[in-house]
N, C-alpha and C. Protein backbone atom coordinates (compact mmCIF):
# COMPACT_ATOMS: atom_id res chain seq x y z
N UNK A 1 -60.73 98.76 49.37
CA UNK A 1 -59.59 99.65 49.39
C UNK A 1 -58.34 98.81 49.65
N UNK A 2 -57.37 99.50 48.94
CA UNK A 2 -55.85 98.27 49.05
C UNK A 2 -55.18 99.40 49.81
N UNK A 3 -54.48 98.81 50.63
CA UNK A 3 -53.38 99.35 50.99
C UNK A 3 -51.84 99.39 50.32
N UNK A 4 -51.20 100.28 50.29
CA UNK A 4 -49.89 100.52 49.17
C UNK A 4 -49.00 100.95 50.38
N UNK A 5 -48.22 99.82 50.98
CA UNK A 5 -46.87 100.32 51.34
C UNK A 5 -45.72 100.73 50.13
N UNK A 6 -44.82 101.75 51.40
CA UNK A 6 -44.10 102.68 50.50
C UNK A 6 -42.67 102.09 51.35
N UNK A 7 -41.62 102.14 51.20
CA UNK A 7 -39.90 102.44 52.12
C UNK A 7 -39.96 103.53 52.80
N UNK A 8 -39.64 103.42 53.63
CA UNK A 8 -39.01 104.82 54.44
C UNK A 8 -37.85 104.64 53.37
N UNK A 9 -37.41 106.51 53.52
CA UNK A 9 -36.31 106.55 53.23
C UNK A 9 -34.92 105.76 53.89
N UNK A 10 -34.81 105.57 55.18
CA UNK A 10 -33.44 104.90 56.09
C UNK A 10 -34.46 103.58 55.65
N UNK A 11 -35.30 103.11 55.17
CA UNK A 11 -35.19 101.78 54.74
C UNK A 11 -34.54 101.37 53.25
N UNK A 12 -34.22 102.13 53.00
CA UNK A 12 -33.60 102.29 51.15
C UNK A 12 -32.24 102.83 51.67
N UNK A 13 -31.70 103.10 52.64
CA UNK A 13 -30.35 103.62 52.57
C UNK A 13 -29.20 102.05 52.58
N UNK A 14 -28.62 102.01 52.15
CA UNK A 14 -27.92 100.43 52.16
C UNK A 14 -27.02 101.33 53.53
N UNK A 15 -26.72 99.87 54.37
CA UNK A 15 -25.35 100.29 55.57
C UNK A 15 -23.90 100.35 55.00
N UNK A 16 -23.37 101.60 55.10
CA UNK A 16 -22.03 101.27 54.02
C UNK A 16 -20.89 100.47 54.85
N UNK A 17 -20.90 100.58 56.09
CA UNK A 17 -20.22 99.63 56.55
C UNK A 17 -20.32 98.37 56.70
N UNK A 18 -21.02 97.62 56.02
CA UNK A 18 -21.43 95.97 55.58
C UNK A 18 -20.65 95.78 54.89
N UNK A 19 -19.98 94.74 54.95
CA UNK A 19 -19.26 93.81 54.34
C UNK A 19 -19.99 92.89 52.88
N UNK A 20 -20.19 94.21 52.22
CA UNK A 20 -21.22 93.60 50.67
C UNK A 20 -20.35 92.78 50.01
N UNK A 21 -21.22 91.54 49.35
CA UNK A 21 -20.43 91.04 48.67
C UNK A 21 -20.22 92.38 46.97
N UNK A 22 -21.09 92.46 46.58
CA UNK A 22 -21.35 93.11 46.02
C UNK A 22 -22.00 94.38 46.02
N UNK A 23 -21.90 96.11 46.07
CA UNK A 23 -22.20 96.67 46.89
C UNK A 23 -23.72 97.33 46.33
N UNK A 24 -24.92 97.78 47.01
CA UNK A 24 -25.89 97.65 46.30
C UNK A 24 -25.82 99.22 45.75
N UNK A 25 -26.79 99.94 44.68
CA UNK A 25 -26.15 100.49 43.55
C UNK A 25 -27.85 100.80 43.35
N UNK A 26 -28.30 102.43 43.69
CA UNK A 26 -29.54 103.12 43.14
C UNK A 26 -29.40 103.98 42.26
N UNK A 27 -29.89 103.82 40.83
CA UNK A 27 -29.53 104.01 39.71
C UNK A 27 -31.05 105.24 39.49
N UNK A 28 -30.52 106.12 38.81
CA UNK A 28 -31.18 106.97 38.59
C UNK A 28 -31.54 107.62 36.93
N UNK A 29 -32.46 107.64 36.25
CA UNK A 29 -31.70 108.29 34.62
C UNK A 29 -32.56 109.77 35.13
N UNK A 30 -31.62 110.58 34.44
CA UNK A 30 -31.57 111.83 34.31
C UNK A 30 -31.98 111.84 33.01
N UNK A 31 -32.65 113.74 32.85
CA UNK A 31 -32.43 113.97 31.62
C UNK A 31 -31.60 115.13 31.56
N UNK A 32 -30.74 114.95 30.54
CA UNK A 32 -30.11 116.34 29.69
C UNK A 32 -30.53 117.26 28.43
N UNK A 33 -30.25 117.73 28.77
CA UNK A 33 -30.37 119.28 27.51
C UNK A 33 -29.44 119.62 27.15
N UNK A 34 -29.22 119.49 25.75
CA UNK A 34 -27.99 120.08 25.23
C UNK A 34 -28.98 121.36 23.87
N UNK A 35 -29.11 121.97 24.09
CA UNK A 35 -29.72 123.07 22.84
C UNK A 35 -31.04 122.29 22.68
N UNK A 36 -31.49 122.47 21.87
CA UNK A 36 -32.76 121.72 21.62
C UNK A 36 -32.71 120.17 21.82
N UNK A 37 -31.59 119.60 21.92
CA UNK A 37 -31.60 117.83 21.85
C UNK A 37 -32.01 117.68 23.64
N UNK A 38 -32.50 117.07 24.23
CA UNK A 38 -32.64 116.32 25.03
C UNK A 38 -32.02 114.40 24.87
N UNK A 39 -31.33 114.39 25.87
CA UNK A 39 -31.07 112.94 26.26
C UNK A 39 -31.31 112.35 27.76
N UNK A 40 -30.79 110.99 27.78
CA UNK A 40 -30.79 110.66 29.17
C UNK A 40 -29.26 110.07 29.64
N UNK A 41 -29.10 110.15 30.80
CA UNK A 41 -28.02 109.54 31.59
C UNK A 41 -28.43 108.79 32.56
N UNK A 42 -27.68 107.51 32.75
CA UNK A 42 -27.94 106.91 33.92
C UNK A 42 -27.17 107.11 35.02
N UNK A 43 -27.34 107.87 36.01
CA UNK A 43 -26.58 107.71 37.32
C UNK A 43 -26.73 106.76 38.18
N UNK A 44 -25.38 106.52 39.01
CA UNK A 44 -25.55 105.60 40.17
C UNK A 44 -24.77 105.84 40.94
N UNK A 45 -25.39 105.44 41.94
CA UNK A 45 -25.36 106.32 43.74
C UNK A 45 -24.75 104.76 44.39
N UNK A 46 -23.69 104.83 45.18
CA UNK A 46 -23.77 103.39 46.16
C UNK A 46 -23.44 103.89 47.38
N UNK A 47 -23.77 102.93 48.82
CA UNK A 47 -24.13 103.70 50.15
C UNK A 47 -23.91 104.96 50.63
N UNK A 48 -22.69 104.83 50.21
CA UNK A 48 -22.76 106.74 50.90
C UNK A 48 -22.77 107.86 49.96
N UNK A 49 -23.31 107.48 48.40
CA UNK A 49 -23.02 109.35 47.39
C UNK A 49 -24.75 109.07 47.72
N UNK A 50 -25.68 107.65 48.07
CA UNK A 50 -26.86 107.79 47.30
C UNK A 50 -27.76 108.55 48.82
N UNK A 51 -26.69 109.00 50.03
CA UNK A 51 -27.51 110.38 51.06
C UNK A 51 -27.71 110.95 49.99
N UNK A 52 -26.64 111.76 49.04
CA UNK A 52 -27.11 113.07 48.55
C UNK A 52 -27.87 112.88 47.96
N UNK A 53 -28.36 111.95 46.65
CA UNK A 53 -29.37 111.82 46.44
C UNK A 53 -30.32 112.19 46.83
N UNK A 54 -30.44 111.24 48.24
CA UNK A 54 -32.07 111.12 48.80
C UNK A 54 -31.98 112.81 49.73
N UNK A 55 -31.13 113.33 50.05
CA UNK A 55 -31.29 114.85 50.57
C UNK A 55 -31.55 115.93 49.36
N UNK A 56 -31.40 115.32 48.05
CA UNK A 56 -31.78 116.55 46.62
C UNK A 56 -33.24 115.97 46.45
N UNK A 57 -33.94 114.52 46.82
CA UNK A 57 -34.71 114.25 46.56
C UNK A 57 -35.87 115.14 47.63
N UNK A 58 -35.61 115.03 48.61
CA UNK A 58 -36.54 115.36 49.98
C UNK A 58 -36.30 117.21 49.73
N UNK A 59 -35.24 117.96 49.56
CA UNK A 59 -34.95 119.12 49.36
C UNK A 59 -36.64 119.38 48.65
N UNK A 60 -37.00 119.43 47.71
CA UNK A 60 -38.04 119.91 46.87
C UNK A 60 -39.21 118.47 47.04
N UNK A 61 -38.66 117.94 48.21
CA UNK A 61 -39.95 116.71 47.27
C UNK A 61 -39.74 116.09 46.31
N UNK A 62 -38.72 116.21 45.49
CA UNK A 62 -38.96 115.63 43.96
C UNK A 62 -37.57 115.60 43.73
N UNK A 63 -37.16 114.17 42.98
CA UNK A 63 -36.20 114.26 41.83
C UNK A 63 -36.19 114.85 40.60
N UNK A 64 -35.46 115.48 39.84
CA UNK A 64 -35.63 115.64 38.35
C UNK A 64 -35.20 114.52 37.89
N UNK A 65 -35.88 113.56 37.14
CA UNK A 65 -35.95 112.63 36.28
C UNK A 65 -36.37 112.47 34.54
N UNK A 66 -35.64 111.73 34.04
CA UNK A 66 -36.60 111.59 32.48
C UNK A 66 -37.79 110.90 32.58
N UNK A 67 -38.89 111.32 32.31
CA UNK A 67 -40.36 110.72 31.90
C UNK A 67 -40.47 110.51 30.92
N UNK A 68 -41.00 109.28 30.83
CA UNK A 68 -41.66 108.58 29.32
C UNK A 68 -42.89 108.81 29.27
N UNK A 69 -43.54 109.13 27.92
CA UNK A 69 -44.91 109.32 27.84
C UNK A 69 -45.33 108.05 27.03
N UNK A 70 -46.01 107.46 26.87
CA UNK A 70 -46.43 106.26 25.80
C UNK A 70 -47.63 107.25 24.95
């Protein structure tokens, strides 16, 4: 049996008061619906929009995301 560590969530939150050189950036693709077309969007969250995120994520358990099927 393997063990599979996971993040806490406050281990994925970046500190927004750090002095980033560059600031870190959780990117998300969505999907859209426009009438029958479906597409995707990429969103991105940096330290402090990507709470809401992770509070729409924990809200239901689940993100809505685009899935690929192969």
């Amino acid at each position: 049996m393997e063990l599979v560590e996971c993040p806490s969530i406050y281990e994925m939150l970046p500190n927004p008061t750090f002095n980033w050189r560059q600031q870190p950036q959780i990117q998300v693709w969505r999907s859209q619906s426009e009438g029958i077309e479906t597409s995707a969007k990429l969103e991105s969250y940096g330290p402090t929009e990507s709470v809401i995120l992770f509070e729409e994520a924990l809200r239901h358990n689940e993100v809505p995301i685009l899935k690929f099927h192969n």
